[in-house]
N, C-alpha and C. Protein backbone atom coordinates (compact mmCIF):
# COMPACT_ATOMS: atom_id res chain seq x y z
N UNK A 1 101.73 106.97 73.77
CA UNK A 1 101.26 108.05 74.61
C UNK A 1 102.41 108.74 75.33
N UNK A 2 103.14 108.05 75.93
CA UNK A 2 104.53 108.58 76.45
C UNK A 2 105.50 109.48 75.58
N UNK A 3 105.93 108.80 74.33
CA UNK A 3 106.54 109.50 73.22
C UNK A 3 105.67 110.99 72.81
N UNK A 4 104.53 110.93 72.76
CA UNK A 4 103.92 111.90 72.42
C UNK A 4 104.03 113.20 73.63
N UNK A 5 103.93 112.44 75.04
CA UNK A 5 104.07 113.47 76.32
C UNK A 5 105.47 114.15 76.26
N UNK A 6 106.40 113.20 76.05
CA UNK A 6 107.92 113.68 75.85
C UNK A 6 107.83 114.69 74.68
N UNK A 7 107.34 114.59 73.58
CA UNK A 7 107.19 115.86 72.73
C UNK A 7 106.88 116.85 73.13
N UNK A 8 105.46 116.58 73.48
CA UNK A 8 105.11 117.82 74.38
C UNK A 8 105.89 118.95 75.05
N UNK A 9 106.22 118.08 75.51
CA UNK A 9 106.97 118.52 76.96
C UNK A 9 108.13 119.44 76.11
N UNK A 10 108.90 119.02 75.08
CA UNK A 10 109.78 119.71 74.38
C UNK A 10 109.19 120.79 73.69
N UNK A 11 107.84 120.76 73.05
CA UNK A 11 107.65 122.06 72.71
C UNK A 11 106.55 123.02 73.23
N UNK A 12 106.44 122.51 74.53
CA UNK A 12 105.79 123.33 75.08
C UNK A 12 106.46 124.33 76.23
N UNK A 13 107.58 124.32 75.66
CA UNK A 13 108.92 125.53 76.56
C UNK A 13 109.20 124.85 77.84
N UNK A 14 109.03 123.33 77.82
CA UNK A 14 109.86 122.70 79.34
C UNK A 14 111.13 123.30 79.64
N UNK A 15 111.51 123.88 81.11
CA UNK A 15 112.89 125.12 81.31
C UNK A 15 114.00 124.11 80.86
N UNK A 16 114.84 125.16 80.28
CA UNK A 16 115.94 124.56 79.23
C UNK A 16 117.42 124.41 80.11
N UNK A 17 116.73 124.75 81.70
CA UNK A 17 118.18 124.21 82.72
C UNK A 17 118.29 122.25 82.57
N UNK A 18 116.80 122.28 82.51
CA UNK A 18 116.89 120.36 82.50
C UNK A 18 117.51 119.49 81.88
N UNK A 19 117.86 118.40 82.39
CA UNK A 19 118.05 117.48 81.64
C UNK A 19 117.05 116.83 80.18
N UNK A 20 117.85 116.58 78.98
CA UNK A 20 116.84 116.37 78.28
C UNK A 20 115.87 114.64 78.53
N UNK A 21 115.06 115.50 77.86
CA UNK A 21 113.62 113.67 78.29
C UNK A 21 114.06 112.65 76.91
N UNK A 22 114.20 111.32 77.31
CA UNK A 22 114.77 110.58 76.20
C UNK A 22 113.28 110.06 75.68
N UNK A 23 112.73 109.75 74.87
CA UNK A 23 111.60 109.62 74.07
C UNK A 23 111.20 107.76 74.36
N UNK A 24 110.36 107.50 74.76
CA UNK A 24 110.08 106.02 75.55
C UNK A 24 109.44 105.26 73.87
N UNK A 25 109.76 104.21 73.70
CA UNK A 25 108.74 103.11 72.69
C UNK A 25 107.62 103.95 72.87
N UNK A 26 107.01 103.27 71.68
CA UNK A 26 105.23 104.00 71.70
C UNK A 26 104.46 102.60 72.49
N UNK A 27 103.64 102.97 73.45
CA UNK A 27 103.40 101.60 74.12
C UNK A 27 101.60 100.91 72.68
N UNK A 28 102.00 99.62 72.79
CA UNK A 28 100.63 98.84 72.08
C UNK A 28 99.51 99.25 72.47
N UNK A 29 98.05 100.26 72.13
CA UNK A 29 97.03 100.51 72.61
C UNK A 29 96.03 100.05 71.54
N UNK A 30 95.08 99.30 72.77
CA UNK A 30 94.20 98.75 71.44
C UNK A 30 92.71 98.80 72.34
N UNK A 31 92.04 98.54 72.05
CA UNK A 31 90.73 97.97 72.88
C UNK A 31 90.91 96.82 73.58
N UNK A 32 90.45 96.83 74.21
CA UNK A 32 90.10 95.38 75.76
C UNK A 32 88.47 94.46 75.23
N UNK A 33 89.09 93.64 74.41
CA UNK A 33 87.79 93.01 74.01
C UNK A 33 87.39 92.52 75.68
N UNK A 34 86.21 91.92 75.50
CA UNK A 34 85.37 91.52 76.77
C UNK A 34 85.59 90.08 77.15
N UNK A 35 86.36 89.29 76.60
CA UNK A 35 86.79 88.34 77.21
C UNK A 35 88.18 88.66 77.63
N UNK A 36 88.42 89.20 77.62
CA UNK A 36 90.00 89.73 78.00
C UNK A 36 89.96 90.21 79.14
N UNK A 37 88.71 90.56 79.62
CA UNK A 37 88.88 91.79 81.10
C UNK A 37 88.90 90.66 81.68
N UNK A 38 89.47 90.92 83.12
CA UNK A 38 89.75 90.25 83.70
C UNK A 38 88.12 90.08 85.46
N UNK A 39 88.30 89.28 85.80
CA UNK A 39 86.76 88.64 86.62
C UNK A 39 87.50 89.69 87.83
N UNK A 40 87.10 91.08 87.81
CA UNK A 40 86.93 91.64 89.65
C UNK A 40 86.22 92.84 89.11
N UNK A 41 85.43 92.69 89.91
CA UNK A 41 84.16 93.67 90.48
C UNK A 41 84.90 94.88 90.88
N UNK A 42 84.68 96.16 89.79
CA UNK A 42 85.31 97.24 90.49
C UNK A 42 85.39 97.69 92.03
N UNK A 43 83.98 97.42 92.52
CA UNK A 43 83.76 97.80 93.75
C UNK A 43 84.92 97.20 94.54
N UNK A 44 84.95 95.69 94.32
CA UNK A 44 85.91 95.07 95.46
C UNK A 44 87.25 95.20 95.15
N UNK A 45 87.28 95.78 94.23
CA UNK A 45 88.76 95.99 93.59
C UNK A 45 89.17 96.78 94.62
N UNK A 46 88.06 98.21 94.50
CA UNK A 46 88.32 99.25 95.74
C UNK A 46 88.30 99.28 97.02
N UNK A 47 87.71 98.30 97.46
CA UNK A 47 87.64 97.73 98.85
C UNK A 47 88.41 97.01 99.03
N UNK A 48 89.59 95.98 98.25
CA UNK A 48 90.49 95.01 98.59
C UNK A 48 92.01 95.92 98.40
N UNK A 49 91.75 96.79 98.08
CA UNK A 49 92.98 98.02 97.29
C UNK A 49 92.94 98.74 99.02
N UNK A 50 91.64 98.92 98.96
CA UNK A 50 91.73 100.38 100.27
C UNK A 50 92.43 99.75 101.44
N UNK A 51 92.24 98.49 101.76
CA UNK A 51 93.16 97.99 102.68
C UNK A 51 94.69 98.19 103.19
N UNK A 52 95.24 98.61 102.07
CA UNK A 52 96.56 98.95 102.01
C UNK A 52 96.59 100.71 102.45
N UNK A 53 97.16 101.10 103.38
CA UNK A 53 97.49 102.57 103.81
C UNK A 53 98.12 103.58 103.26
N UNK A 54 98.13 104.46 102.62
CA UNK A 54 99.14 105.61 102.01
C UNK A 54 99.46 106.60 102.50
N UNK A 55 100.34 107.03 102.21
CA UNK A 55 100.43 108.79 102.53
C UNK A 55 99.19 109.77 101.59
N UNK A 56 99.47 110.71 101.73
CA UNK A 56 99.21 111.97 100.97
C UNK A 56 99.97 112.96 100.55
N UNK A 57 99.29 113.14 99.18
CA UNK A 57 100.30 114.41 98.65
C UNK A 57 99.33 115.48 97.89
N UNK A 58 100.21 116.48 97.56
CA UNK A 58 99.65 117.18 96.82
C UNK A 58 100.94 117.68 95.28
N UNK A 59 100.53 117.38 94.46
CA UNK A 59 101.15 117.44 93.56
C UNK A 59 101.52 119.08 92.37
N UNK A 60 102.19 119.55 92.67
CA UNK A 60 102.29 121.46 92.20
C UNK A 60 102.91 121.82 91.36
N UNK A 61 102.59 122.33 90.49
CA UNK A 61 103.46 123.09 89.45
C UNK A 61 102.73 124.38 89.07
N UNK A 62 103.61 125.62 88.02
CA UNK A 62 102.73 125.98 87.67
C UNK A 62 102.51 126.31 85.99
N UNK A 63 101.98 126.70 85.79
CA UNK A 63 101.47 127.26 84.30
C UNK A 63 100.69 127.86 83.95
N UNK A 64 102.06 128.72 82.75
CA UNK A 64 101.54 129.76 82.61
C UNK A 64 101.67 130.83 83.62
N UNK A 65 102.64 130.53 84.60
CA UNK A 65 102.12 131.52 85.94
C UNK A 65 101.31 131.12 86.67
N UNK A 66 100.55 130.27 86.59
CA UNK A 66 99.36 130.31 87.41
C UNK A 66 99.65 129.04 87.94
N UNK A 67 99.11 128.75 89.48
CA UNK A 67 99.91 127.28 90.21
C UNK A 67 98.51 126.13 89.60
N UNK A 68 99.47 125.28 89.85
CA UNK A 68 98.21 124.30 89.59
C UNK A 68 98.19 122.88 90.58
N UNK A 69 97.51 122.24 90.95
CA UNK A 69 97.82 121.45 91.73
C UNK A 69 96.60 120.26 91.56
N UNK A 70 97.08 119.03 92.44
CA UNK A 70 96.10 117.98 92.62
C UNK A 70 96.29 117.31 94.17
N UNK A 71 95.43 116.59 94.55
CA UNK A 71 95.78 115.59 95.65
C UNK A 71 96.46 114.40 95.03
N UNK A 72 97.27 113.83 96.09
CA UNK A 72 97.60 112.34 94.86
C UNK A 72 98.11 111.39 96.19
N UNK A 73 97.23 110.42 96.21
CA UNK A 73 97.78 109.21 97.55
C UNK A 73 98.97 108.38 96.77
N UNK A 74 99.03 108.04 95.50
CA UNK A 74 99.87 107.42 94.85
C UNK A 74 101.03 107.57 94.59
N UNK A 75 101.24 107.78 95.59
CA UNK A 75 102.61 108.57 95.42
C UNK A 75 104.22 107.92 96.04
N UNK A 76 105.32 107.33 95.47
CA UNK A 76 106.69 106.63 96.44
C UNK A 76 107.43 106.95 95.68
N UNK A 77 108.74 106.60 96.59
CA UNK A 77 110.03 106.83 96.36
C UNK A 77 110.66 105.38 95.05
N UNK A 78 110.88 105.76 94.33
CA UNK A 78 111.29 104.68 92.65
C UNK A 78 112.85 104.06 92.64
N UNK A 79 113.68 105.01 92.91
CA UNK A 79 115.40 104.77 92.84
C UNK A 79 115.93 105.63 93.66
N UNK A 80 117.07 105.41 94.23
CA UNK A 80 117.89 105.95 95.29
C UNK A 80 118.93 106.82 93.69
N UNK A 81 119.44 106.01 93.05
CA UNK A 81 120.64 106.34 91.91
C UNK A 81 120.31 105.82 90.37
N UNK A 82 119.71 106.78 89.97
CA UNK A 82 119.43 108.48 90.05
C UNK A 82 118.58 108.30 91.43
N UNK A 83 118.02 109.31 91.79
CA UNK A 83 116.82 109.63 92.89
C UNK A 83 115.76 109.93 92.24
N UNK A 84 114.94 108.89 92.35
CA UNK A 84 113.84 109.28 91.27
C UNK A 84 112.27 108.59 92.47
N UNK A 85 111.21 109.65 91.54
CA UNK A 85 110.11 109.23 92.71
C UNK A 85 108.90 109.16 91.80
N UNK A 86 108.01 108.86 92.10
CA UNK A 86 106.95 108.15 90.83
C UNK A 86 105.37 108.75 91.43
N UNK A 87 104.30 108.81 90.44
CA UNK A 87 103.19 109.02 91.09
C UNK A 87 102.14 108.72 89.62
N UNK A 88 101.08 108.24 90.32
CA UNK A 88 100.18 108.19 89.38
C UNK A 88 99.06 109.07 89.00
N UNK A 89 98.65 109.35 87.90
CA UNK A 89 97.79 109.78 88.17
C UNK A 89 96.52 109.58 86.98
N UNK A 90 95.17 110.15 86.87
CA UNK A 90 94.12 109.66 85.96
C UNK A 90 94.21 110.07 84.80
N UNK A 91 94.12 109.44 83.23
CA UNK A 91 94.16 110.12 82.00
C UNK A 91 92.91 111.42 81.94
N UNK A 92 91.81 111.31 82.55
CA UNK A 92 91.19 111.78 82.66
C UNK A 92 90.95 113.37 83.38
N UNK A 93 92.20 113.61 84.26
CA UNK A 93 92.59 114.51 85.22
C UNK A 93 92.93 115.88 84.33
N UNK A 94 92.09 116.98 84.65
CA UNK A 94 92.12 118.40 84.38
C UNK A 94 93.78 119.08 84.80
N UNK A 95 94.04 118.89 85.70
CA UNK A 95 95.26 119.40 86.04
C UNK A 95 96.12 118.33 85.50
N UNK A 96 96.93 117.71 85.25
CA UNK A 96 97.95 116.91 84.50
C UNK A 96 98.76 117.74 83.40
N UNK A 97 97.78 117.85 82.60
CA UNK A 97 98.17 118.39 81.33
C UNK A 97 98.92 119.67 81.81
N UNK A 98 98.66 120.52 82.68
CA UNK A 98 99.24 121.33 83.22
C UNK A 98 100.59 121.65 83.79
N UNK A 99 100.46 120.22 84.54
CA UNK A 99 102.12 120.16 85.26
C UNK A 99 102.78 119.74 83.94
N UNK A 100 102.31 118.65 83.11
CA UNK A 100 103.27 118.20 82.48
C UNK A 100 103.93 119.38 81.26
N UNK A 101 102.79 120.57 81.19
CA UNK A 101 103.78 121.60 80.44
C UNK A 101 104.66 122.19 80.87
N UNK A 102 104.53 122.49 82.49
CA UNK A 102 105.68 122.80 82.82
C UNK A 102 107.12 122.15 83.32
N UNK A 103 107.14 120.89 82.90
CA UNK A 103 107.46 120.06 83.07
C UNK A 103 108.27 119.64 84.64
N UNK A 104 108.10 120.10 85.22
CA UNK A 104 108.49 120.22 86.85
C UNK A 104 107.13 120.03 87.92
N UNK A 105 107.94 119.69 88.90
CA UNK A 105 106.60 119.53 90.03
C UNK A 105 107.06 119.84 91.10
N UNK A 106 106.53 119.70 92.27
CA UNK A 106 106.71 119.62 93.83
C UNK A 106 105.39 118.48 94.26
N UNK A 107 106.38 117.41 94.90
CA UNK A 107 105.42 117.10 95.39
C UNK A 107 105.28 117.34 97.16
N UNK A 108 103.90 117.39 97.95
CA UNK A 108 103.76 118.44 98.77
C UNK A 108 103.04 117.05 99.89
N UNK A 109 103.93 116.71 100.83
CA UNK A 109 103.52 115.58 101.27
C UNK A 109 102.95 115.86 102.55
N UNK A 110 102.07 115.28 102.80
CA UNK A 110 100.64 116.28 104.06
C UNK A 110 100.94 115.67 105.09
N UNK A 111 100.75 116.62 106.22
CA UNK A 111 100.69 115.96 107.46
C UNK A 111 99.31 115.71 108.33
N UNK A 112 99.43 115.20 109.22
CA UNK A 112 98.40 114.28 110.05
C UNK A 112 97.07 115.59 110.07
N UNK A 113 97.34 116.45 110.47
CA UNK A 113 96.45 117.64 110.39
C UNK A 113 95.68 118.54 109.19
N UNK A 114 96.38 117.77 108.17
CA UNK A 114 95.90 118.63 106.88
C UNK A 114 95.14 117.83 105.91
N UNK A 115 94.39 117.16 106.33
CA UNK A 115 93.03 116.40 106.12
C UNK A 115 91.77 117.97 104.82
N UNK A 116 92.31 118.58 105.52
CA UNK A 116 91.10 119.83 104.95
C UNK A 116 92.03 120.45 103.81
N UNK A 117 93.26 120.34 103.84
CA UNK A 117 94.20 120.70 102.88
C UNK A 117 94.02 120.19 101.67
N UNK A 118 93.63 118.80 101.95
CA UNK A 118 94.19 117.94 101.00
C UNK A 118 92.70 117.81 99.59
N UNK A 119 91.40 118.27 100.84
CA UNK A 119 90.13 118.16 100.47
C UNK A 119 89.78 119.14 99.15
N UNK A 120 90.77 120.26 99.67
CA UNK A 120 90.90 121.71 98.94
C UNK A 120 91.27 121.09 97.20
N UNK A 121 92.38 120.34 97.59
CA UNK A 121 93.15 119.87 95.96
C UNK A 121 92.40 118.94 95.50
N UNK A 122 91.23 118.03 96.11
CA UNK A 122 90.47 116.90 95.50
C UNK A 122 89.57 117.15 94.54
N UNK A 123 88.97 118.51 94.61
CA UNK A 123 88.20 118.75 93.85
C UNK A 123 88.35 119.43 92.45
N UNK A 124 87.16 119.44 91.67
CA UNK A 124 87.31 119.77 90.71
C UNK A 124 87.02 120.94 90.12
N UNK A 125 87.57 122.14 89.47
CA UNK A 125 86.85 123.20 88.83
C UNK A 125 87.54 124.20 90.05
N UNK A 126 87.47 124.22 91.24
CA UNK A 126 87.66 125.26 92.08
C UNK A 126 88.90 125.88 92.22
N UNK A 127 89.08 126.70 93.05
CA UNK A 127 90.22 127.87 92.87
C UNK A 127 91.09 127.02 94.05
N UNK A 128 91.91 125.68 93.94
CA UNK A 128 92.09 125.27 94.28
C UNK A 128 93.19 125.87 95.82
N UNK A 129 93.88 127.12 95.39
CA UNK A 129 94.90 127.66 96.17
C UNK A 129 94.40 128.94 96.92
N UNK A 130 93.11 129.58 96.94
CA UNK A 130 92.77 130.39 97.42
C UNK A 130 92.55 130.07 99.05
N UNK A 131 93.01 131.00 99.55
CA UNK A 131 93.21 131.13 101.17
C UNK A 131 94.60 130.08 101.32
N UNK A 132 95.51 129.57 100.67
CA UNK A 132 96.61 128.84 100.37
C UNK A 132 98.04 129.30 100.28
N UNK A 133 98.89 129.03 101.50
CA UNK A 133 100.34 130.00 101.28
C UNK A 133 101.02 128.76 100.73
N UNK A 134 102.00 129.53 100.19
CA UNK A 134 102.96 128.67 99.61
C UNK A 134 104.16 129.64 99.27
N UNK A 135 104.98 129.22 98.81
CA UNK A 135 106.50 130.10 98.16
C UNK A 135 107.01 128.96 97.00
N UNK A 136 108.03 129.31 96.24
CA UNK A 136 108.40 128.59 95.20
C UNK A 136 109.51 127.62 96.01
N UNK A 137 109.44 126.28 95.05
CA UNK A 137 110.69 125.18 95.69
C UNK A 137 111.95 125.71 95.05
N UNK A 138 113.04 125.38 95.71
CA UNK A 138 114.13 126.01 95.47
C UNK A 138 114.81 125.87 94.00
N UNK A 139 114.52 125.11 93.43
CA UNK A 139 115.08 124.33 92.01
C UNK A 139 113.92 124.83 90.93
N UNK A 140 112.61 123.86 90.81
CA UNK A 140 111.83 124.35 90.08
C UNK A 140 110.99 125.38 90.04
N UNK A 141 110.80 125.81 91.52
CA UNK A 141 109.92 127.15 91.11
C UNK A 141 108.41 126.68 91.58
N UNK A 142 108.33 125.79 91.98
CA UNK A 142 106.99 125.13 91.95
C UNK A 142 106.48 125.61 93.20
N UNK A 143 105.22 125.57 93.07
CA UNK A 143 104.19 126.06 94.66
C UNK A 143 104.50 124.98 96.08
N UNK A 144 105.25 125.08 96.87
CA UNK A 144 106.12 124.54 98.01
C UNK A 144 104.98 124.83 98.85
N UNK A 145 103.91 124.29 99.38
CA UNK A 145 102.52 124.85 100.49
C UNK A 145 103.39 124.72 101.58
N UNK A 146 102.90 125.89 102.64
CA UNK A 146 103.09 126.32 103.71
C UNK A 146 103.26 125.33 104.68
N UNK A 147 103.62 124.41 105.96
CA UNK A 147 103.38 123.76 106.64
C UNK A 147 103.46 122.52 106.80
N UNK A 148 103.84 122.06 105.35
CA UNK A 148 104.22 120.55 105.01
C UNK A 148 105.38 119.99 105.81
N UNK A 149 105.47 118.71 106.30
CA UNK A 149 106.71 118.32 106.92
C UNK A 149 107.77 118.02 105.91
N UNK A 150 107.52 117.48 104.88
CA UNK A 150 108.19 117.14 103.62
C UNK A 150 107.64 117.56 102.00
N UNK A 151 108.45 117.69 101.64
CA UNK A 151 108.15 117.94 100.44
C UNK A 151 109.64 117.51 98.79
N UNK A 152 109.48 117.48 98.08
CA UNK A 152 109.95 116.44 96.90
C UNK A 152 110.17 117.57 95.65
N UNK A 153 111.14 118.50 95.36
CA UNK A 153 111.45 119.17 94.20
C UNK A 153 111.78 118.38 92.78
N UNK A 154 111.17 118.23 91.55
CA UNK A 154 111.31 117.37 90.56
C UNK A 154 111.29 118.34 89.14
N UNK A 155 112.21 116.65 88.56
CA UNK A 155 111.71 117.42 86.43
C UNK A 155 110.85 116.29 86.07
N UNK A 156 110.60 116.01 85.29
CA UNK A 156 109.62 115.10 84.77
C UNK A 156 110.71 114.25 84.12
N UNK A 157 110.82 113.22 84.46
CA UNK A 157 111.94 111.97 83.76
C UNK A 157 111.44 110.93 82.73
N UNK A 158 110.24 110.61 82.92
CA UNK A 158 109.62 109.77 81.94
C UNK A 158 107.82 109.72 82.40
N UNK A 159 107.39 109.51 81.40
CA UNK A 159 105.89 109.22 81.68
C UNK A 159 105.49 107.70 80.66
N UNK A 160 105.07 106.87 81.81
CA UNK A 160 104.58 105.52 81.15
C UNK A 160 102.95 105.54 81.24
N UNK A 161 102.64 104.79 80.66
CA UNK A 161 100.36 104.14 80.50
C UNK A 161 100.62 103.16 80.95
N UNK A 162 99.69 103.33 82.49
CA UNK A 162 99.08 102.27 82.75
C UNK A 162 97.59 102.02 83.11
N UNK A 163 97.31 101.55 81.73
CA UNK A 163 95.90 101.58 81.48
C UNK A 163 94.80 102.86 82.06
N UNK A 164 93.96 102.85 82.94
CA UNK A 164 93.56 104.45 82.72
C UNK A 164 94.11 105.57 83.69
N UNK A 165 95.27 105.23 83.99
CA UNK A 165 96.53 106.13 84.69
C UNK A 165 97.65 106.31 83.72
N UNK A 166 98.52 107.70 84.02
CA UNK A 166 99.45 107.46 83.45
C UNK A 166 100.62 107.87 84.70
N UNK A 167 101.61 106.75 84.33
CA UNK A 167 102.56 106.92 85.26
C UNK A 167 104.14 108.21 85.48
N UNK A 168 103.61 108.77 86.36
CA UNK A 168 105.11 109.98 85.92
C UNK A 168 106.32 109.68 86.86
N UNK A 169 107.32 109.87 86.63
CA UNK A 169 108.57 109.37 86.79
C UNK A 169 109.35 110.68 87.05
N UNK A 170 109.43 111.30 87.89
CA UNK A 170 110.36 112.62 88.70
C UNK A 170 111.38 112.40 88.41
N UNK A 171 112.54 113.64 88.65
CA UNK A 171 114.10 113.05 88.86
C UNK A 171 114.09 114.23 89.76
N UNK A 172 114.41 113.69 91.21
CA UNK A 172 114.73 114.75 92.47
C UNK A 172 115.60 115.57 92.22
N UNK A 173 115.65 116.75 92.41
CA UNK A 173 116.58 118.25 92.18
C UNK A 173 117.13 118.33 94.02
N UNK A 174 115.85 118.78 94.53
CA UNK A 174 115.90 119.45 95.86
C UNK A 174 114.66 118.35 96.71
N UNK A 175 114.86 118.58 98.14
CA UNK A 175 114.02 117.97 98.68
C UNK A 175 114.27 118.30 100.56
N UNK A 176 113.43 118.21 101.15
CA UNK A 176 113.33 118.64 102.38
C UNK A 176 112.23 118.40 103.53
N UNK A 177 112.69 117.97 104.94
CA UNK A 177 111.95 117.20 105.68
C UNK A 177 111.74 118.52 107.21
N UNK A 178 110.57 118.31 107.45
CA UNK A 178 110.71 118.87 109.17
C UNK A 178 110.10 117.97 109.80
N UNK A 179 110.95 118.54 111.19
CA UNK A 179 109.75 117.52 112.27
C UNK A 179 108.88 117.63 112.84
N UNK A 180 107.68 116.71 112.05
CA UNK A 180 106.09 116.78 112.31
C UNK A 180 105.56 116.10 113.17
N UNK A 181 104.15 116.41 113.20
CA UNK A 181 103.30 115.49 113.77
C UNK A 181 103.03 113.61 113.08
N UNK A 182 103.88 113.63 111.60
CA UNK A 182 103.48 112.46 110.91
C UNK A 182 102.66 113.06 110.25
N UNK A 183 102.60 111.81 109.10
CA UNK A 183 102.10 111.67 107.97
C UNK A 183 100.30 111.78 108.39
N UNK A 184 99.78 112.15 107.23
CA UNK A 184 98.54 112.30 106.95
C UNK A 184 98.59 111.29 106.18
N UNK A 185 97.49 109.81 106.87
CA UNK A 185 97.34 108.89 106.15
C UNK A 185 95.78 108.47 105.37
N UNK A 186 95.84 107.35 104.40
CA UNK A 186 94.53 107.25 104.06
C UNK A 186 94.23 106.27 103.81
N UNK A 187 93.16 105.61 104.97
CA UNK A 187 93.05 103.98 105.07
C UNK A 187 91.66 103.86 104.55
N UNK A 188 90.77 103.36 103.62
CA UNK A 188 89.76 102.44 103.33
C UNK A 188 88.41 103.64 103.65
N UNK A 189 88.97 104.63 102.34
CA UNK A 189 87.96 105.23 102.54
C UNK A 189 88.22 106.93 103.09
N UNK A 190 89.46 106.79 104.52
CA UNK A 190 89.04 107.76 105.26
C UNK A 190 90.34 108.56 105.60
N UNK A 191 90.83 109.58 105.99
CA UNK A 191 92.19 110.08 106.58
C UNK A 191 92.40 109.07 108.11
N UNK A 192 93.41 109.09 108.35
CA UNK A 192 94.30 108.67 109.78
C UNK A 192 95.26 109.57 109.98
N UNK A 193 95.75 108.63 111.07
CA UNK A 193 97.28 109.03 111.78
C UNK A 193 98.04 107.91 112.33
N UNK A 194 99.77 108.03 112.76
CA UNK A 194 99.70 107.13 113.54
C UNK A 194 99.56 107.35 114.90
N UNK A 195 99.41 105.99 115.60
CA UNK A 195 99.35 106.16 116.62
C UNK A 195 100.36 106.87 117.41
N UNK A 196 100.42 107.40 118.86
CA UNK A 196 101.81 107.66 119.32
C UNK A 196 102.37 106.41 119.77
């Protein structure tokens, strides 16, 4: 699946300033016979998972001209050298296929207040950027939203499967921080903050 994204990515006019994508093993895909799955109850999977706190992001590129974006909590920092930053996201996901043609991103990391921001990119089918400022990131070009304390300029470095995610692998260009109110967090279910 990876080898095949790395093709992609080559002939679907990824900008030819980049570094080239080195082509990953083809990973083993087979079916999950039923003794193989493993004993957890999706539900508590999600309830023993939600425990753990994240940030928020929003994930941007565009194509075709046209921006495209997602929400994405899955989102950290991978290597200092290279500088590389990682995010997951669903095989299933309408926008993916999108960024990964253009093979660049921004990722667009939310602050404590942009709870309704983030609601905008969760969904599906809608005009996700309407009533939405933004300007291009300095390197790729990508939709940089208005107001963010941080934000993450990228090329696409590798894409791995993990099982019904696939994992993308950035290589930082540009990147840039202000000083906010904090992170827009998301604990068990719901947005937060921290405390002062």
């Amino acid at each position: 699946m990876a080898a095949t994204a790395v093709r992609y990515l080559r002939t679907a006019g990824a900008p030819t300033t980049t570094r080239p994508y080195d082509a990953l093993p083809r990973p083993e895909l087979r079916a999950v016979a039923d003794d193989e799955r493993p004993p957890v109850d999706p539900c508590e999977f999600r309830r023993v998972l939600g425990q753990f706190a994240t940030g928020v992001t929003v994930v941007t590129a565009y194509d075709a001209g046209t921006p495209a974006g997602f929400a994405c909590q899955s989102f950290s920092s991978l290597s200092l050298d290279p500088p590389l930053v990682a995010f997951m996201v669903a095989r299933t996901s309408t926008t993916w296929p999108r960024i990964a043609r253009a093979g660049v991103f921004c990722v667009n990391i939310l602050g404590a207040d942009q709870g309704e921001l983030c609601m905008g990119f969760a969904v599906r089918g809608a005009d996700k950027f309407a009533g939405v400022a933004y300007a291009p990131a300095p390197v790729t070009g990508s939709p940089l939203l208005a107001g963010v304390p941080a934000w993450v300029d990228c090329t696409i470095h590798a894409v791995h499967t993990g099982g019904d995610h696939l994992i993308v692998v950035g290589r930082v260009e540009a990147l840039g921080a202000t000083d906010g109110d904090g992170p827009l967090l998301f604990h068990r279910g719901a947005f937060g903050r921290l405390a002062p």
